[in-house]
N, C-alpha and C. Protein backbone atom coordinates (compact mmCIF):
# COMPACT_ATOMS: atom_id res chain seq x y z
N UNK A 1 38.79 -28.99 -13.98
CA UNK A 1 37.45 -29.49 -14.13
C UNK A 1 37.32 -30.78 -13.33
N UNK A 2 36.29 -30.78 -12.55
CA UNK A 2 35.81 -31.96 -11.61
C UNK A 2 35.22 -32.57 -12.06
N UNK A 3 34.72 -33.93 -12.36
CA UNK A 3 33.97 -34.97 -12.79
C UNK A 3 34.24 -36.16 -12.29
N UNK A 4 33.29 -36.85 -12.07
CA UNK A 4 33.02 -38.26 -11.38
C UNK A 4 32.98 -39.62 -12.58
N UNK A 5 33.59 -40.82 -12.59
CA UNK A 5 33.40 -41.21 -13.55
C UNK A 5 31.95 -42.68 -12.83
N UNK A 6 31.01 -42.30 -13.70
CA UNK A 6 29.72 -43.32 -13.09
C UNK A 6 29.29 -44.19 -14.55
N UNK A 7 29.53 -45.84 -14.42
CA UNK A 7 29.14 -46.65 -15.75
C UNK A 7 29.74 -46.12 -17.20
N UNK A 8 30.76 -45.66 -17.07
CA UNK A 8 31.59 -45.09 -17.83
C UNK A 8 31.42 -43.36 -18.10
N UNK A 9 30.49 -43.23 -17.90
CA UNK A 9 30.46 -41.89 -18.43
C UNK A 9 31.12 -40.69 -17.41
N UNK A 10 31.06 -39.66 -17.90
CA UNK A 10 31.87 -38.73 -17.40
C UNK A 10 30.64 -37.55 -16.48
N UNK A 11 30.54 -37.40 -15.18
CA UNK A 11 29.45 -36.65 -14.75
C UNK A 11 30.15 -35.48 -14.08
N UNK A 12 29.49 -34.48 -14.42
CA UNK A 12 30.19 -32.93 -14.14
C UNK A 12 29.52 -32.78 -12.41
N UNK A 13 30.57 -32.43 -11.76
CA UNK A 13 30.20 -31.79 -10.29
C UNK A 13 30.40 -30.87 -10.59
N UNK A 14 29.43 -29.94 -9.80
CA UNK A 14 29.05 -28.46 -9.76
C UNK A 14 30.18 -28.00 -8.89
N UNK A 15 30.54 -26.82 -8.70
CA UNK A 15 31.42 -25.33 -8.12
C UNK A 15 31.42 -25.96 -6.16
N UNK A 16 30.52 -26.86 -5.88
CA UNK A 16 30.56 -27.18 -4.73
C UNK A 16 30.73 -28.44 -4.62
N UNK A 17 31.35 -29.20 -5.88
CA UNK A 17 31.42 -30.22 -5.76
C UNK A 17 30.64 -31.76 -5.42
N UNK A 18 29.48 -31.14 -5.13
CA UNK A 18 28.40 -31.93 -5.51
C UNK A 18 27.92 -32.22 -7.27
N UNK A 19 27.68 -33.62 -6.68
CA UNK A 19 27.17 -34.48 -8.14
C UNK A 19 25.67 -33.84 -8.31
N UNK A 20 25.38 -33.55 -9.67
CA UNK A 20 23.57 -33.48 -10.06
C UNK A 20 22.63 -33.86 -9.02
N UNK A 21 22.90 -35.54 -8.84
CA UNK A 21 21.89 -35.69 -8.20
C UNK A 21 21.72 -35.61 -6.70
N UNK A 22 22.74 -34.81 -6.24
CA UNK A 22 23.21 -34.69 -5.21
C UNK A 22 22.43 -32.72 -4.68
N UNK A 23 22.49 -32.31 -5.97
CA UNK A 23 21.71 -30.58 -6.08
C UNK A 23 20.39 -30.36 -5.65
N UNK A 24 20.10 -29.76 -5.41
CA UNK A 24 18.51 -29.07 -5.15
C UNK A 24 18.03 -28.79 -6.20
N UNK A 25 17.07 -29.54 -6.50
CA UNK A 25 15.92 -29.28 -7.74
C UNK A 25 15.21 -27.94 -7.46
N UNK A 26 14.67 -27.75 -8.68
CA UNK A 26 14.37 -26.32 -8.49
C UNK A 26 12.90 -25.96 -7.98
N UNK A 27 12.24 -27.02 -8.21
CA UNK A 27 10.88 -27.20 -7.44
C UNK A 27 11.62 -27.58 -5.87
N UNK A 28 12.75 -27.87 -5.22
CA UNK A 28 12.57 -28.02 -3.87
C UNK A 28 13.09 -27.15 -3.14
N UNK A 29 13.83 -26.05 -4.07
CA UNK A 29 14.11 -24.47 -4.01
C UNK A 29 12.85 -23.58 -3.47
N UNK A 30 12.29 -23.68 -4.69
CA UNK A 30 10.56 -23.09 -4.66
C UNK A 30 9.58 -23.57 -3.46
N UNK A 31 9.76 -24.61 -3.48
CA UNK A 31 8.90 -25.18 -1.73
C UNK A 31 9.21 -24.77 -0.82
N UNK A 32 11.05 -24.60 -0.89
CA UNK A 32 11.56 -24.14 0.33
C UNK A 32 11.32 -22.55 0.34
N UNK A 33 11.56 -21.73 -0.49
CA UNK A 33 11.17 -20.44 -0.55
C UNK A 33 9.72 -20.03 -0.32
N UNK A 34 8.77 -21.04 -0.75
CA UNK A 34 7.25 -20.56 -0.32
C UNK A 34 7.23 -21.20 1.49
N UNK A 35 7.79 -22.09 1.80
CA UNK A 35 7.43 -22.62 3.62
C UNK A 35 8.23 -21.22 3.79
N UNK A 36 9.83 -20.89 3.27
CA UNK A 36 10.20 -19.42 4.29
C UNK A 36 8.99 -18.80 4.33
N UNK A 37 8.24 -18.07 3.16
CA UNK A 37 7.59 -16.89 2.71
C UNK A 37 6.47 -16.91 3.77
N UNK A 38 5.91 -17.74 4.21
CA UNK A 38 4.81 -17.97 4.81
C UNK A 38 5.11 -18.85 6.37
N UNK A 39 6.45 -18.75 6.58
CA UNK A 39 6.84 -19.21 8.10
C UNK A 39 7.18 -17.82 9.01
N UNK A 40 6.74 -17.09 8.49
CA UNK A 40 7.06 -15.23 9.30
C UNK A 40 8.40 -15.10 9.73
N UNK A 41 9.47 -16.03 9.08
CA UNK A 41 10.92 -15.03 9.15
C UNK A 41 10.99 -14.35 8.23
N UNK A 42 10.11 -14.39 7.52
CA UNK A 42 10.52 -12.89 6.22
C UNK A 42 10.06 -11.81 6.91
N UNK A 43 10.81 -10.48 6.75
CA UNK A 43 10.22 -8.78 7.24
C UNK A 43 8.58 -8.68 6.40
N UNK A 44 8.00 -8.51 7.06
CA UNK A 44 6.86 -8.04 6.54
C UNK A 44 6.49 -7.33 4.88
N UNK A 45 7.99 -7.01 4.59
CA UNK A 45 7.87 -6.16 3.31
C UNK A 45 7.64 -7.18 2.24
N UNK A 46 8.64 -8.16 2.62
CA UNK A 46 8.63 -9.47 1.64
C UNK A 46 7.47 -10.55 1.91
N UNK A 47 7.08 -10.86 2.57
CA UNK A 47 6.02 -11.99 2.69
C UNK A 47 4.99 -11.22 3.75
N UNK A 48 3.79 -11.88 3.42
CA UNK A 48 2.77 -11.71 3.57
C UNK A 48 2.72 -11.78 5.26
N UNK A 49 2.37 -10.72 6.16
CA UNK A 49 2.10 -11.18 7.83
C UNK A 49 0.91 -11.84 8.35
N UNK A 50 1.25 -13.10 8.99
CA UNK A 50 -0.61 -13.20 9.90
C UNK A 50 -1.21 -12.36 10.68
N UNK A 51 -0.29 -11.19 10.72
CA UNK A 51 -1.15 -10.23 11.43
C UNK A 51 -1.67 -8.98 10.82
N UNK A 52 -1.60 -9.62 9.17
CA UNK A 52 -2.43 -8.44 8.26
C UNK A 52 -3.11 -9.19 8.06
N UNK A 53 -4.53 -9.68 8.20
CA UNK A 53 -5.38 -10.83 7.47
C UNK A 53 -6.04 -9.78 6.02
N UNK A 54 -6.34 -10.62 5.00
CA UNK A 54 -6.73 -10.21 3.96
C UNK A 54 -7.72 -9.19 4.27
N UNK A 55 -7.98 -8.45 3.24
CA UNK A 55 -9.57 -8.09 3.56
C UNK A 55 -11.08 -8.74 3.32
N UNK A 56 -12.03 -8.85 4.16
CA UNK A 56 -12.95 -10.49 4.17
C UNK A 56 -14.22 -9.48 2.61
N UNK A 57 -14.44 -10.36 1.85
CA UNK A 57 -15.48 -9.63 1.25
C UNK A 57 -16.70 -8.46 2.11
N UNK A 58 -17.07 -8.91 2.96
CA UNK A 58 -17.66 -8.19 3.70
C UNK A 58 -17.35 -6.79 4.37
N UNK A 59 -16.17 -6.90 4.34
CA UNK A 59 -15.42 -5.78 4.84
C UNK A 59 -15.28 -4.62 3.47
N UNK A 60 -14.70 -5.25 2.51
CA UNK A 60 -14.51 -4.81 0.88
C UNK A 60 -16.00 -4.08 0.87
N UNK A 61 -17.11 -4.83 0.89
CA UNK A 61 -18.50 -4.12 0.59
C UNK A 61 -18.99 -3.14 1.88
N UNK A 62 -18.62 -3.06 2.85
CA UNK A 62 -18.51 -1.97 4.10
C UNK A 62 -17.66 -0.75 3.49
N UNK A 63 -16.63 -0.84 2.98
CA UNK A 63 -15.92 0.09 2.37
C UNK A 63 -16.43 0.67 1.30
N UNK A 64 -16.28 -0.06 0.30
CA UNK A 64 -17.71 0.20 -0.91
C UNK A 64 -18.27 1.46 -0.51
N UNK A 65 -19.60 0.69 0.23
CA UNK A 65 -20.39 1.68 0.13
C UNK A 65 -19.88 2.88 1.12
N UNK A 66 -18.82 2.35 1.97
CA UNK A 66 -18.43 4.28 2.43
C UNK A 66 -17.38 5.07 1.64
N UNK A 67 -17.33 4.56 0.60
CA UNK A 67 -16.47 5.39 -0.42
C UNK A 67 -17.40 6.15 -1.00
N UNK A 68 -18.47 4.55 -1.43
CA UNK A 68 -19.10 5.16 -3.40
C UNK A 68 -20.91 5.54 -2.83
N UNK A 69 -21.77 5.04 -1.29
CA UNK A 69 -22.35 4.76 -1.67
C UNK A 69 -23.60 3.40 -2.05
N UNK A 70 -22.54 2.43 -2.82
CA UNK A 70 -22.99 1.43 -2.84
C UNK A 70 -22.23 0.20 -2.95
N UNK A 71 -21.91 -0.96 -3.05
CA UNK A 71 -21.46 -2.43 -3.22
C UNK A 71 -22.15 -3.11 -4.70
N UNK A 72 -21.32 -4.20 -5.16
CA UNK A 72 -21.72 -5.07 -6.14
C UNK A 72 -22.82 -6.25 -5.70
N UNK A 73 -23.72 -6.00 -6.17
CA UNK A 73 -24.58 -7.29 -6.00
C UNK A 73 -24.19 -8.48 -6.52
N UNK A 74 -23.03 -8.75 -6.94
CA UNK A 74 -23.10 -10.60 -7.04
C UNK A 74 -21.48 -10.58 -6.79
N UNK A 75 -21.63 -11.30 -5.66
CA UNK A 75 -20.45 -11.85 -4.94
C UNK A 75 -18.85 -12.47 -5.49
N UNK A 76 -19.64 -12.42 -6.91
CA UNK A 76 -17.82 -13.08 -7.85
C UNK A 76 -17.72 -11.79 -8.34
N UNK A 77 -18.11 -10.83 -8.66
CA UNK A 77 -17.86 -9.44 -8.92
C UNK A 77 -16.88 -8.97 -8.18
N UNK A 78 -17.49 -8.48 -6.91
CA UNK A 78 -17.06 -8.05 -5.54
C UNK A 78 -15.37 -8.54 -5.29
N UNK A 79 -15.58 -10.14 -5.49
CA UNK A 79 -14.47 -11.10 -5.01
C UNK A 79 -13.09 -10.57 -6.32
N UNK A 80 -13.48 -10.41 -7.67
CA UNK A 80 -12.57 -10.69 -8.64
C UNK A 80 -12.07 -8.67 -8.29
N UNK A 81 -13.17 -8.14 -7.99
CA UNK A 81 -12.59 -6.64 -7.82
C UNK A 81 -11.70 -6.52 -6.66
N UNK A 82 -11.67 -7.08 -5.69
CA UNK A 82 -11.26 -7.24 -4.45
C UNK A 82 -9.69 -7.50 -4.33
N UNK A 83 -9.60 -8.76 -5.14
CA UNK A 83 -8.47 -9.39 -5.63
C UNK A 83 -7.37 -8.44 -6.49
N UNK A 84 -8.28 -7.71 -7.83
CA UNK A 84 -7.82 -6.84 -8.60
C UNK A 84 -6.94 -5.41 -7.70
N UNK A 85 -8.28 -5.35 -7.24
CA UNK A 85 -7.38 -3.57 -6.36
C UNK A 85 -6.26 -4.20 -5.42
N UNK A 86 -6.01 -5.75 -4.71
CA UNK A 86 -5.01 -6.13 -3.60
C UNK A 86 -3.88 -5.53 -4.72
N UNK A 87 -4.10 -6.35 -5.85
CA UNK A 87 -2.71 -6.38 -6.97
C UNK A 87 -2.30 -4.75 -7.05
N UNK A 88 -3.19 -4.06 -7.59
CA UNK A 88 -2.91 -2.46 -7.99
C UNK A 88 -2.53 -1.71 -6.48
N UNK A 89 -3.32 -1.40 -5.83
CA UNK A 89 -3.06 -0.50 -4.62
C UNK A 89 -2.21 -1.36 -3.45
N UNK A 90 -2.26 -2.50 -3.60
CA UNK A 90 -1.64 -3.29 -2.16
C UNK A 90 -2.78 -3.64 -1.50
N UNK A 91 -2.07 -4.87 -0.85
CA UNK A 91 -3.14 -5.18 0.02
C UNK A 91 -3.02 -4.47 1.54
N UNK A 92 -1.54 -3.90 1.75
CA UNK A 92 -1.84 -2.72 2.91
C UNK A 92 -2.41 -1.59 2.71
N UNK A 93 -2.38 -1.10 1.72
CA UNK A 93 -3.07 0.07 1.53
C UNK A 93 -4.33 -0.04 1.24
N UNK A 94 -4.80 -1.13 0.65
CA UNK A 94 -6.46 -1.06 0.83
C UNK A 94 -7.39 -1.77 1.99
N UNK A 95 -6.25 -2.06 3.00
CA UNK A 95 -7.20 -2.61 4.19
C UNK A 95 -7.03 -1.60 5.21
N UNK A 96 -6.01 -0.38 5.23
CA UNK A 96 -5.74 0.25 5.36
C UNK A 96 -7.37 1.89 5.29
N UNK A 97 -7.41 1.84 4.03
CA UNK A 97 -8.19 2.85 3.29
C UNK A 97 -9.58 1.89 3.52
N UNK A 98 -9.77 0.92 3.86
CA UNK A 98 -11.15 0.43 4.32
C UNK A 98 -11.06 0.71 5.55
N UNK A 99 -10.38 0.18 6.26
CA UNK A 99 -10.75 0.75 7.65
C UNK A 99 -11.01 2.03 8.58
N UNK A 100 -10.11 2.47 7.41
CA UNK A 100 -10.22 4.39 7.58
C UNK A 100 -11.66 4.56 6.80
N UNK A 101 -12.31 4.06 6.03
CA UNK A 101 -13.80 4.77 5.22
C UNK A 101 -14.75 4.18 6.20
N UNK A 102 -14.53 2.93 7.01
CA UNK A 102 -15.69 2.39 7.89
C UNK A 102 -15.97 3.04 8.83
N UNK A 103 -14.67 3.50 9.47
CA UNK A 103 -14.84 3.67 10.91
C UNK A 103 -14.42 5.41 10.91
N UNK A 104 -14.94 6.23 9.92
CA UNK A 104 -14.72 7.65 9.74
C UNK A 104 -16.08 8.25 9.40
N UNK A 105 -16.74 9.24 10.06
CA UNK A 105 -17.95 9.65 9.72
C UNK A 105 -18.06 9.80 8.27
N UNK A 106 -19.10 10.34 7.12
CA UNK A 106 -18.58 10.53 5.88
C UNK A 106 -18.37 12.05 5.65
N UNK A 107 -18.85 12.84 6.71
CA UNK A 107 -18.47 14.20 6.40
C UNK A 107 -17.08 14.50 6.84
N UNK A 108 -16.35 13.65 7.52
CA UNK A 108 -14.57 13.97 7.81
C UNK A 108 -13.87 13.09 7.12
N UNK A 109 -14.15 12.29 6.33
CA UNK A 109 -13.68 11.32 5.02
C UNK A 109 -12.83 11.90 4.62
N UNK A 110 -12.96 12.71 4.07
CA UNK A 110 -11.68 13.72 2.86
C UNK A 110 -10.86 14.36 3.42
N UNK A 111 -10.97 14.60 5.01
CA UNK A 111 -10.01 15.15 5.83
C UNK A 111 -8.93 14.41 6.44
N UNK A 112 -9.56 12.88 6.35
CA UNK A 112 -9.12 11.78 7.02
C UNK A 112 -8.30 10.99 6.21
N UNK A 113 -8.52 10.97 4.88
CA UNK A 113 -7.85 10.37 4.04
C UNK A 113 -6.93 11.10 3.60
N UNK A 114 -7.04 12.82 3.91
CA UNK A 114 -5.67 13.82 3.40
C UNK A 114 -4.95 13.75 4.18
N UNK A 115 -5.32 13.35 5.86
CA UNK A 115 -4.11 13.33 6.90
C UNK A 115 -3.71 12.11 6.92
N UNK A 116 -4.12 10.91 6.57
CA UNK A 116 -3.53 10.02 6.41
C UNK A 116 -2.74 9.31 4.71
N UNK A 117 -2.47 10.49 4.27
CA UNK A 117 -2.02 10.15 3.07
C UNK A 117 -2.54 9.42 1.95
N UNK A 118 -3.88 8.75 2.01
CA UNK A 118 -4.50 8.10 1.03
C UNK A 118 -5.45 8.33 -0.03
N UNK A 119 -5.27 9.76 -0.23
CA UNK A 119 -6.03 10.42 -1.09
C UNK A 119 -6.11 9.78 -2.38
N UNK A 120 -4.71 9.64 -3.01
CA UNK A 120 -4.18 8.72 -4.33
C UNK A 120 -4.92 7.45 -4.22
N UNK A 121 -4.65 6.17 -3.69
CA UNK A 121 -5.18 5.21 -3.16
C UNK A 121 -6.82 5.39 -3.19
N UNK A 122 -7.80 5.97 -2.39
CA UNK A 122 -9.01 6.61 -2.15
C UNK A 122 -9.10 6.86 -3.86
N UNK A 123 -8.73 7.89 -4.72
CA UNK A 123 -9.10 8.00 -5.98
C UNK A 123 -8.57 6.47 -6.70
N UNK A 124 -8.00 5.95 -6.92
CA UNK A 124 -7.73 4.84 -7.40
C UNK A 124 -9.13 3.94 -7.37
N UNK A 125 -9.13 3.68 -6.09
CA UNK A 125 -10.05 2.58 -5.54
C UNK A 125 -11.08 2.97 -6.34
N UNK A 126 -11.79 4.23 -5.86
CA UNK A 126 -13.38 4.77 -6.14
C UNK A 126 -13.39 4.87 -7.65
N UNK A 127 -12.64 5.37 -8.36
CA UNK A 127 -12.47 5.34 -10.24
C UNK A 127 -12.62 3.47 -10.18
N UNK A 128 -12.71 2.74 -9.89
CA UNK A 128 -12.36 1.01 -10.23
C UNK A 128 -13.54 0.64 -10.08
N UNK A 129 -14.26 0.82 -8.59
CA UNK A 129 -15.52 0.46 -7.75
C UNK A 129 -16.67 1.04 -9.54
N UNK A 130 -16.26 2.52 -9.79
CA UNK A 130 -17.49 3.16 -10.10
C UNK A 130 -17.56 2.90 -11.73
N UNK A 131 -16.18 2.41 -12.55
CA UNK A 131 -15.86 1.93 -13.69
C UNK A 131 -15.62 0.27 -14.02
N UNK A 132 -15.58 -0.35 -13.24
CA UNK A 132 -15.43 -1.63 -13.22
C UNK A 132 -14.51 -2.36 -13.92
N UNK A 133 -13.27 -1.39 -13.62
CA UNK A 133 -12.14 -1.74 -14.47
C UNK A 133 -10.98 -1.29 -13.26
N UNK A 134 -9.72 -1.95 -13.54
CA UNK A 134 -8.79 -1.99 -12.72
C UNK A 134 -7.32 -1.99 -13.49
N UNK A 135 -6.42 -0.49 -13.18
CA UNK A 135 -5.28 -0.55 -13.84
C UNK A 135 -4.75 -1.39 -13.44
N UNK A 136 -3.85 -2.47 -14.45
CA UNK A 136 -2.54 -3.51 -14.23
C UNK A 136 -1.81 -3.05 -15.22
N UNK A 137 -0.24 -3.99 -14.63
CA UNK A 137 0.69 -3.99 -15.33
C UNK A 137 0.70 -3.51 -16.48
N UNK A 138 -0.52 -4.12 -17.50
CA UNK A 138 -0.67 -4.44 -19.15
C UNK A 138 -1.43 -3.43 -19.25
N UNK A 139 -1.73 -3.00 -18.34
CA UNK A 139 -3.31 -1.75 -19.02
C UNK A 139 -4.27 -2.06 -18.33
N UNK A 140 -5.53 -1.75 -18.36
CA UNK A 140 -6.91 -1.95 -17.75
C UNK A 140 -7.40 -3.33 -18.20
N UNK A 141 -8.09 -3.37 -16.73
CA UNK A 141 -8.42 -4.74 -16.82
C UNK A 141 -10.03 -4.66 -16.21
N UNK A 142 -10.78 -5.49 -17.17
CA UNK A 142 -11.93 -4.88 -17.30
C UNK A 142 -12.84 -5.95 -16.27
N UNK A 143 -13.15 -5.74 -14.77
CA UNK A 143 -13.58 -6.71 -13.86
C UNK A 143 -15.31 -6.95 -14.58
N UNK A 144 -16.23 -5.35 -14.85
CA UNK A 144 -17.40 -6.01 -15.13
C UNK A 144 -17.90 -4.60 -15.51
N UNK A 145 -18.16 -4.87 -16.64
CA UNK A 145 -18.95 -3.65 -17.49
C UNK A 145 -20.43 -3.62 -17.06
N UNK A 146 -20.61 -4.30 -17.04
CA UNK A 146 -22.68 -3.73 -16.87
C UNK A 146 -22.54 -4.27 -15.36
N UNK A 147 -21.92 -4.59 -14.15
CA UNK A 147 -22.09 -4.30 -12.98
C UNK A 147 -21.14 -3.27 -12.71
N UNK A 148 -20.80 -2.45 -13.10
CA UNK A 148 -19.89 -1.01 -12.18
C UNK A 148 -21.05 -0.72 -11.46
N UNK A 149 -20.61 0.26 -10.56
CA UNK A 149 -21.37 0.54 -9.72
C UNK A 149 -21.78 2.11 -10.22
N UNK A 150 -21.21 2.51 -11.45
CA UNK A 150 -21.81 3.76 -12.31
C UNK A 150 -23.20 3.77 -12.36
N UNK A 151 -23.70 2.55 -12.94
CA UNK A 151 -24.89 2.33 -13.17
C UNK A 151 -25.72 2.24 -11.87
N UNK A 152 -25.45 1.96 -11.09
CA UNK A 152 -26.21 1.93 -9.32
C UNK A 152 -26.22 3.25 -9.36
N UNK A 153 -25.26 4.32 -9.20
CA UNK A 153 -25.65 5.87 -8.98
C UNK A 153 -26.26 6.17 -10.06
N UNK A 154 -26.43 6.27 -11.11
CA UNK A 154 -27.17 6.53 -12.11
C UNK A 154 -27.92 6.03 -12.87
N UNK A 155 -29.60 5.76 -11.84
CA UNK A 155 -30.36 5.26 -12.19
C UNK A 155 -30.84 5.61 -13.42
N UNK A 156 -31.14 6.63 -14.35
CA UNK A 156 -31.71 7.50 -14.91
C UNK A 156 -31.33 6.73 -16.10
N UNK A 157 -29.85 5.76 -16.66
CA UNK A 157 -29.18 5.23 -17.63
C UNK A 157 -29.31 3.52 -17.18
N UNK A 158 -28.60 2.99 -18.35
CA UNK A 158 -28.02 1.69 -17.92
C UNK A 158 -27.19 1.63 -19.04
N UNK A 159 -26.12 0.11 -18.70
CA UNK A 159 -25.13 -0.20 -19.53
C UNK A 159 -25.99 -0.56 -20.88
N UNK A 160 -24.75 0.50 -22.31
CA UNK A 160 -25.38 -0.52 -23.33
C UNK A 160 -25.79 -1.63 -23.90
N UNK A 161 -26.68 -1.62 -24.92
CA UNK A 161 -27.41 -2.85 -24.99
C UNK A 161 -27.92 -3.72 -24.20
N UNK A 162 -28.22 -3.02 -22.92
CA UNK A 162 -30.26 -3.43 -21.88
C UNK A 162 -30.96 -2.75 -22.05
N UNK A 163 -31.91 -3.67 -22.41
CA UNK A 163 -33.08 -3.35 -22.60
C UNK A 163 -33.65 -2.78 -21.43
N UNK A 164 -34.88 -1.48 -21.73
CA UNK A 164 -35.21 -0.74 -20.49
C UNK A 164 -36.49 -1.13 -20.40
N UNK A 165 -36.66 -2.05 -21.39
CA UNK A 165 -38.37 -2.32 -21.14
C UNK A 165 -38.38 -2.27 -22.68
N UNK A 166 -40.29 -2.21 -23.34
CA UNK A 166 -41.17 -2.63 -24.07
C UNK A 166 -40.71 -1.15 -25.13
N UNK A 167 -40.82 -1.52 -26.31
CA UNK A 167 -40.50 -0.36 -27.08
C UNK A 167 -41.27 0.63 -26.67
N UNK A 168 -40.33 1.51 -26.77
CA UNK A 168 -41.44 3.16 -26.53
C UNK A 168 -41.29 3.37 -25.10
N UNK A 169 -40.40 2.67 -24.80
CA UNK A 169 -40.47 2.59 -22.77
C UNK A 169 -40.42 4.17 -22.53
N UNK A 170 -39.37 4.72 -23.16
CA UNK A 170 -38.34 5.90 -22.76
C UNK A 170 -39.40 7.40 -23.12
N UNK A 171 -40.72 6.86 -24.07
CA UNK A 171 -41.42 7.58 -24.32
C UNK A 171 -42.30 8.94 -23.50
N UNK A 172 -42.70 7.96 -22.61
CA UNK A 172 -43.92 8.33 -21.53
C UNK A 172 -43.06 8.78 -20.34
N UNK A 173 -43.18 9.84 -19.81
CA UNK A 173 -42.54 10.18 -18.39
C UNK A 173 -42.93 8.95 -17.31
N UNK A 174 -41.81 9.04 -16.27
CA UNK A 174 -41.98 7.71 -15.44
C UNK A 174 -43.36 7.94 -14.76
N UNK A 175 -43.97 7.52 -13.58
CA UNK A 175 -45.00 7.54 -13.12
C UNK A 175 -44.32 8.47 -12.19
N UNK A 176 -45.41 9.37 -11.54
CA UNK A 176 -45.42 10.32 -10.25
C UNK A 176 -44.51 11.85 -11.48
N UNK A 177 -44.41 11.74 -12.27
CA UNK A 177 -43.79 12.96 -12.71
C UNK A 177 -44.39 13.51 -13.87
N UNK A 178 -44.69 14.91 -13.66
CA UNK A 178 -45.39 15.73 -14.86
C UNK A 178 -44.46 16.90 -15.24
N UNK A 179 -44.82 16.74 -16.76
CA UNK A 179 -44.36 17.41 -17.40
C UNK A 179 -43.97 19.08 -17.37
């Protein structure tokens, strides 16, 4: 056993013979591991590349609607769903599966996403967009109940407890339609 004797006391050197204060704290471990992670000597598998840039919200709602259709009207929606599907599907696979729904007519969509393997991914995404919920780790994670985009295709409903109007709304056929 190695030890240093400092103001009497007895101080343990580590396996390399360095004193405590002589060690790498574990926050300067962690600094050093996040400058690697983000200095591009990591393989792409492990840290993030600058030559995958995120996907920009704008791009997310271009996809959207060539999946479902339609996009979220309020921008922290969009952003927290965005974030959600990077975690679940990857963030290669869903910038991936956006770029393939933008730039693919929509009648070769399903052909395009079977030859490129993203069928799984493609159902993932579109079940999240149209339920407003996102599988994690723990279970579903619920981004926004009365903005899914269910309710955008299916005008005819809305999320429970909105109001559709003045009692008796649901009574009278809408205007332009007879009985």
């Amino acid at each position: 056993m190695r030890g240093a004797k400092i103001a009497g006391e007895n101080v343990m050197n580590g396996a390399d013979g360095r004193k405590p204060s002589e060690r790498m704290s574990r926050r300067e471990l962690l600094q050093g591991l996040a400058a690697l992670a983000t200095s591009g000597w990591l393989p792409t598998a492990l840290a993030q590349s600058a030559s995958s840039p995120p996907l920009s919200p704008t791009q997310f709602s271009a996809a959207s609607i060539a999946c479902t259709g339609y996009a979220f009207d309020d921008p922290r929606v969009a952003t927290a769903m965005l974030r959600a599907l990077n975690d679940s599907v990857g963030r290669a696979n869903l910038i991936r599966l956006a770029k393939l729904a933008i730039n693919t007519p929509p009648g070769q969509l399903d052909a395009a996403l079977k030859t490129a393997g993203m069928e799984r991914t493609a159902e993932i995404v579109v079940a999240a967009l149209y339920t407003g919920t996102v599988d994690g780790p723990k279970g579903a994670i619920v981004i926004s109940y009365d903005q899914a985009l269910v309710w955008q295709a299916c005008v005819w409903t809305k999320p429970n407890a909105f109001c559709g109007g003045q009692t008796n709304y649901w009574a009278d056929a809408p205007t332009g339609v007879t009985s």
